[in-house]
N, C-alpha and C. Protein backbone atom coordinates (compact mmCIF):
# COMPACT_ATOMS: atom_id res chain seq x y z
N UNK A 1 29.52 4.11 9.29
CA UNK A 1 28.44 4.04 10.23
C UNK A 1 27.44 2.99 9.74
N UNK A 2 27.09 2.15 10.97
CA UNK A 2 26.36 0.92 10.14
C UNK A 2 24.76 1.50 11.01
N UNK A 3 23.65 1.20 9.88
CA UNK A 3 22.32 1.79 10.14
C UNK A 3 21.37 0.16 10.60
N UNK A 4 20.97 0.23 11.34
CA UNK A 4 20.13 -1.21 11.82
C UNK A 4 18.57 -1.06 11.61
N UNK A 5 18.34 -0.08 10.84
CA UNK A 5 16.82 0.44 11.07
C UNK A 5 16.42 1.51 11.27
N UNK A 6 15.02 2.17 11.74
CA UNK A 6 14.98 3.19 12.36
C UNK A 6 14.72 3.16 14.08
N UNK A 7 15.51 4.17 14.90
CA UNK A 7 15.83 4.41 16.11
C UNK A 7 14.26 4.69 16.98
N UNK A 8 14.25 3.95 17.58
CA UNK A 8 12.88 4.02 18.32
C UNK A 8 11.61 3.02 17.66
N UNK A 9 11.58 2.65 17.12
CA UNK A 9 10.90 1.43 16.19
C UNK A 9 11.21 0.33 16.25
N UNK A 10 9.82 -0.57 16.33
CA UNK A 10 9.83 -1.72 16.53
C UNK A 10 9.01 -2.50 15.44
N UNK A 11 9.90 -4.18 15.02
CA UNK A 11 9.01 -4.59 13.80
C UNK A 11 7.52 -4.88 14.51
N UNK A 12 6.70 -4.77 13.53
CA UNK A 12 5.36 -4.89 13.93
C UNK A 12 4.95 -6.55 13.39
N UNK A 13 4.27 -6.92 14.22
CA UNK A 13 3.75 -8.53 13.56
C UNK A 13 2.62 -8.60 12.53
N UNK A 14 2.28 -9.65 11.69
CA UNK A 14 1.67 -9.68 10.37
C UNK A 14 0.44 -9.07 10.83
N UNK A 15 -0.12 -9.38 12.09
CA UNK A 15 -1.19 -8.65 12.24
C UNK A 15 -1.87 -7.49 12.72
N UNK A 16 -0.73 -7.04 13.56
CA UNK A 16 -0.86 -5.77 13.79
C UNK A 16 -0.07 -4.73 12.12
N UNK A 17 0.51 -5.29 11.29
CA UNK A 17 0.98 -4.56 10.28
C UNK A 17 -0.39 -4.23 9.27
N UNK A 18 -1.56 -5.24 9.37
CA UNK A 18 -2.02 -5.22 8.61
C UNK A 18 -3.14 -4.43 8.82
N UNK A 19 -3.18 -4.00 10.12
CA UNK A 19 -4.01 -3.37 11.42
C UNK A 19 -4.01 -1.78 11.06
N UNK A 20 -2.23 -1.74 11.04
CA UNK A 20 -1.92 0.29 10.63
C UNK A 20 -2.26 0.23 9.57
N UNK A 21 -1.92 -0.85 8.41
CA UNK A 21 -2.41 -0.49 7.03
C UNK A 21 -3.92 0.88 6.92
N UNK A 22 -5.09 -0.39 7.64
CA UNK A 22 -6.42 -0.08 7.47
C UNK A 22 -5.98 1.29 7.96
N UNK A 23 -5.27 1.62 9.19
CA UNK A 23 -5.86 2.61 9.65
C UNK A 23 -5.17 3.84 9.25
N UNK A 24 -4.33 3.80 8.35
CA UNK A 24 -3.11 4.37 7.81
C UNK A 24 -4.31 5.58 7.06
N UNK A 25 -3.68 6.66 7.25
CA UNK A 25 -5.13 8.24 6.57
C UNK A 25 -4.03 8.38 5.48
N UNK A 26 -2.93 8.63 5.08
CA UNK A 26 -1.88 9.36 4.02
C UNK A 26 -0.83 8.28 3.64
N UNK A 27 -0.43 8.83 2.49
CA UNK A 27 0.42 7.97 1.83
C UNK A 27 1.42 7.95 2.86
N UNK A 28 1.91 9.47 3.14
CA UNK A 28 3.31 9.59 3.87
C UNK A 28 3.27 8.17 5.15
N UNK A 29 2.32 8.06 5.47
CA UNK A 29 2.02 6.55 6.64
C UNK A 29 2.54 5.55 5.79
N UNK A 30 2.05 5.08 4.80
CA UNK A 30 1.70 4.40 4.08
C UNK A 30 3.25 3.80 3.74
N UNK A 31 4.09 4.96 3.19
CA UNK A 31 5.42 4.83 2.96
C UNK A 31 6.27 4.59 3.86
N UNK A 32 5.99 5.29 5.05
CA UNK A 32 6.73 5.02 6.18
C UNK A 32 6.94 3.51 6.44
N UNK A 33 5.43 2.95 6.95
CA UNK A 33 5.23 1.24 6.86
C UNK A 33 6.11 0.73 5.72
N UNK A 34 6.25 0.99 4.43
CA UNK A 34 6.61 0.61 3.90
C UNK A 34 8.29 0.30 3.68
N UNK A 35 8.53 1.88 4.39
CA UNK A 35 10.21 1.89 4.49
C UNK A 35 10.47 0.92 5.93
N UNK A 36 9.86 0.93 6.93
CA UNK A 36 10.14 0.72 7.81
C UNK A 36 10.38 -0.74 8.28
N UNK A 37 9.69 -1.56 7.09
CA UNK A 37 9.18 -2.87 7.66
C UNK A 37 9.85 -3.71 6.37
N UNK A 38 10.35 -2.49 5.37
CA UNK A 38 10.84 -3.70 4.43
C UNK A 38 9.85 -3.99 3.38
N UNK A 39 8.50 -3.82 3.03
CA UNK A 39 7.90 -4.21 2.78
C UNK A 39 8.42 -3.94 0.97
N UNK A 40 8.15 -5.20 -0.39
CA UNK A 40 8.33 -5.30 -1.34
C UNK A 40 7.02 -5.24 -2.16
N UNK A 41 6.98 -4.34 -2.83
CA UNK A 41 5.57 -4.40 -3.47
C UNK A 41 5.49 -4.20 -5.12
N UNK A 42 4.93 -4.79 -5.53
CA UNK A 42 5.13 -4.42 -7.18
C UNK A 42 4.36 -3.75 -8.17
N UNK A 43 5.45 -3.26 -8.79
CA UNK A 43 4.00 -1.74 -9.51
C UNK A 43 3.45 -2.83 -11.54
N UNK A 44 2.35 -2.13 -11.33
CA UNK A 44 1.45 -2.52 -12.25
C UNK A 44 1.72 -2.04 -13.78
N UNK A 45 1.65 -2.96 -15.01
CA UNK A 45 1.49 -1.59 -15.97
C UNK A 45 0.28 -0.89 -16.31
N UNK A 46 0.79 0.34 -16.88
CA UNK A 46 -0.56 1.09 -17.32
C UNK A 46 -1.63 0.34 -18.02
N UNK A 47 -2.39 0.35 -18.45
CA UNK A 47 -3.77 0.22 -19.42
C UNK A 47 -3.42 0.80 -20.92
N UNK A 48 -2.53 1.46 -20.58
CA UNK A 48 -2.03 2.44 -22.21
C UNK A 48 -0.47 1.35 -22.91
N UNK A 49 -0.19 0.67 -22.05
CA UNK A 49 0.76 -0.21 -22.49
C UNK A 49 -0.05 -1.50 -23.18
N UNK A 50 -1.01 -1.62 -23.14
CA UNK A 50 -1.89 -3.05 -23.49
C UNK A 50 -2.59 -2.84 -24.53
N UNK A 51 -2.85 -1.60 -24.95
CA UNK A 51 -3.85 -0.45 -25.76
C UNK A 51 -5.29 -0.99 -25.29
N UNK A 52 -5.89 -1.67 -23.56
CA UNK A 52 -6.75 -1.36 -23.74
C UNK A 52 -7.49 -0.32 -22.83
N UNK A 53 -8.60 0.06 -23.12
CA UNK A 53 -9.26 1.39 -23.18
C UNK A 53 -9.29 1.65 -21.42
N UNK A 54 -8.89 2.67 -20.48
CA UNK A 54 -9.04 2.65 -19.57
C UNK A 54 -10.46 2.82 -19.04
N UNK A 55 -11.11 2.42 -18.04
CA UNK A 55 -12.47 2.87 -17.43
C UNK A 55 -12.34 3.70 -16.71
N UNK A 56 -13.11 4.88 -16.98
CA UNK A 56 -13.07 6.17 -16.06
C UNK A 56 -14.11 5.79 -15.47
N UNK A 57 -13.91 5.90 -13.97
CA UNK A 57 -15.76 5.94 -13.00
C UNK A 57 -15.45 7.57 -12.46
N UNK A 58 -16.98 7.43 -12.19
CA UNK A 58 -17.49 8.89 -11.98
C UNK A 58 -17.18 9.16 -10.59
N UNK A 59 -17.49 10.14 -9.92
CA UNK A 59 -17.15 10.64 -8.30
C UNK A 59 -18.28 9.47 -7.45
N UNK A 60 -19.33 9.32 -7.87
CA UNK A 60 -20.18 8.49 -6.63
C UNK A 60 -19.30 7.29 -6.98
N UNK A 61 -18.71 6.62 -8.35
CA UNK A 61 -18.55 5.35 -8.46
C UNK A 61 -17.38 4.71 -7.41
N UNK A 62 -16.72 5.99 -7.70
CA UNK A 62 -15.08 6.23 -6.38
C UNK A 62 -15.49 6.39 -5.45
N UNK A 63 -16.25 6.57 -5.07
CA UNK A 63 -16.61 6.75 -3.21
C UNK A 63 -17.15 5.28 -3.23
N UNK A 64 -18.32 5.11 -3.83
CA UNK A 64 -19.15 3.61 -3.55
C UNK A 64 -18.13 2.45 -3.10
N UNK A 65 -17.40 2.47 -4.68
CA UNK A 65 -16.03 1.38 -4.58
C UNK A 65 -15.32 1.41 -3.19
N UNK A 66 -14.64 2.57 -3.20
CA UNK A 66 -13.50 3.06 -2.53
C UNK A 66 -12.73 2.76 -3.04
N UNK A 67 -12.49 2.98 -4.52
CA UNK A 67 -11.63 3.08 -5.63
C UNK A 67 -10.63 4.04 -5.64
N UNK A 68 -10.12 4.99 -4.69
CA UNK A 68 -9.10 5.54 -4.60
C UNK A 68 -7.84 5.19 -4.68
N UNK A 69 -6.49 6.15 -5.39
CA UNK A 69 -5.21 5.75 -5.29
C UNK A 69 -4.92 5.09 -3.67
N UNK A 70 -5.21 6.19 -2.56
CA UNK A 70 -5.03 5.00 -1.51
C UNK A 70 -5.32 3.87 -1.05
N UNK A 71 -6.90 3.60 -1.64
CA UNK A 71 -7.17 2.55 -1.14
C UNK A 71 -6.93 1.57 -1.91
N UNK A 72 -6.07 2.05 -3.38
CA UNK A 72 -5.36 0.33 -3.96
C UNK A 72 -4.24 0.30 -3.68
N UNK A 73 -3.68 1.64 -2.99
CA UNK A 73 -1.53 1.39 -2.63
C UNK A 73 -2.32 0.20 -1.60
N UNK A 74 -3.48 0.60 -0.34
CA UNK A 74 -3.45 0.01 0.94
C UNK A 74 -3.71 -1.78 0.26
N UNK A 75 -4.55 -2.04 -0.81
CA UNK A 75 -4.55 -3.28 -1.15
C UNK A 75 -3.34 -4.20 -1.18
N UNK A 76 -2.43 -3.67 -2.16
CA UNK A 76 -1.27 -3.84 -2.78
C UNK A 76 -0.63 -4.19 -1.44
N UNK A 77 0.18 -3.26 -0.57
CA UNK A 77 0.57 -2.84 0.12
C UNK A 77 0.32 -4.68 1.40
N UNK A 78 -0.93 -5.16 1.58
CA UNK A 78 -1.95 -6.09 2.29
C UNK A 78 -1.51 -6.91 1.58
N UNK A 79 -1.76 -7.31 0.33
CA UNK A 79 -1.42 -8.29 -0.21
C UNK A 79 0.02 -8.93 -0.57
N UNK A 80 0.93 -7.89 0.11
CA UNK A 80 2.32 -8.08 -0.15
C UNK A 80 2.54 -8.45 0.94
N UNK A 81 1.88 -8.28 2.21
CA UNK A 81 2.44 -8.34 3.69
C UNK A 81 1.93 -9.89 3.78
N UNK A 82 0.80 -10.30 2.85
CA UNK A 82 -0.09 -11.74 3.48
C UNK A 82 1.06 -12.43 2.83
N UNK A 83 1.46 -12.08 1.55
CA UNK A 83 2.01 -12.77 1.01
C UNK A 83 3.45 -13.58 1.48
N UNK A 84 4.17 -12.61 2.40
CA UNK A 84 5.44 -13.10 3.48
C UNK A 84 5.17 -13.91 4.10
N UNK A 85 6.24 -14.87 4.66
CA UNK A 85 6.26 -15.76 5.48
C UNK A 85 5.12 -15.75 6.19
């Protein structure tokens, strides 16, 4: 059985991809886009591989930023899509 994708889905263009990103609430979105579209993204090393010291920020510093795990997959994630053709 040959698989072409997923059934009912359509590729999305650079700018509307970059559109669900923002508006993407959960990883499970997040992954989906990611399975769905192909998207190649590359993981980082730790801070503990370099020995240097990680920075912990506090709860206001993570909100201020928007320093959250999602909101650096959604970076990553943006910067892999600009990066395509």
């Amino acid at each position: 059985m040959t698989s072409n994708g997923v059934r009912g889905y359509s590729k999305k263009s650079k700018k509307s991809l970059l559109k669900a990103v923002d508006e993407a609430k959960s990883l499970s979105q997040l992954f989906a886009l990611i399975q769905h579209e192909h998207i190649v993204i590359q993981m980082h090393s730790q801070s503990g591989a370099s020995n240097i010291k990680p920075k912990k920020l506090g709860p206001n510093e993570i909100i201020a930023k928007k320093d959250t795990p999602l909101e650096r997959l959604k970076a990553q994630i943006k910067k892999a899509i600009e990066e395509t053709n």
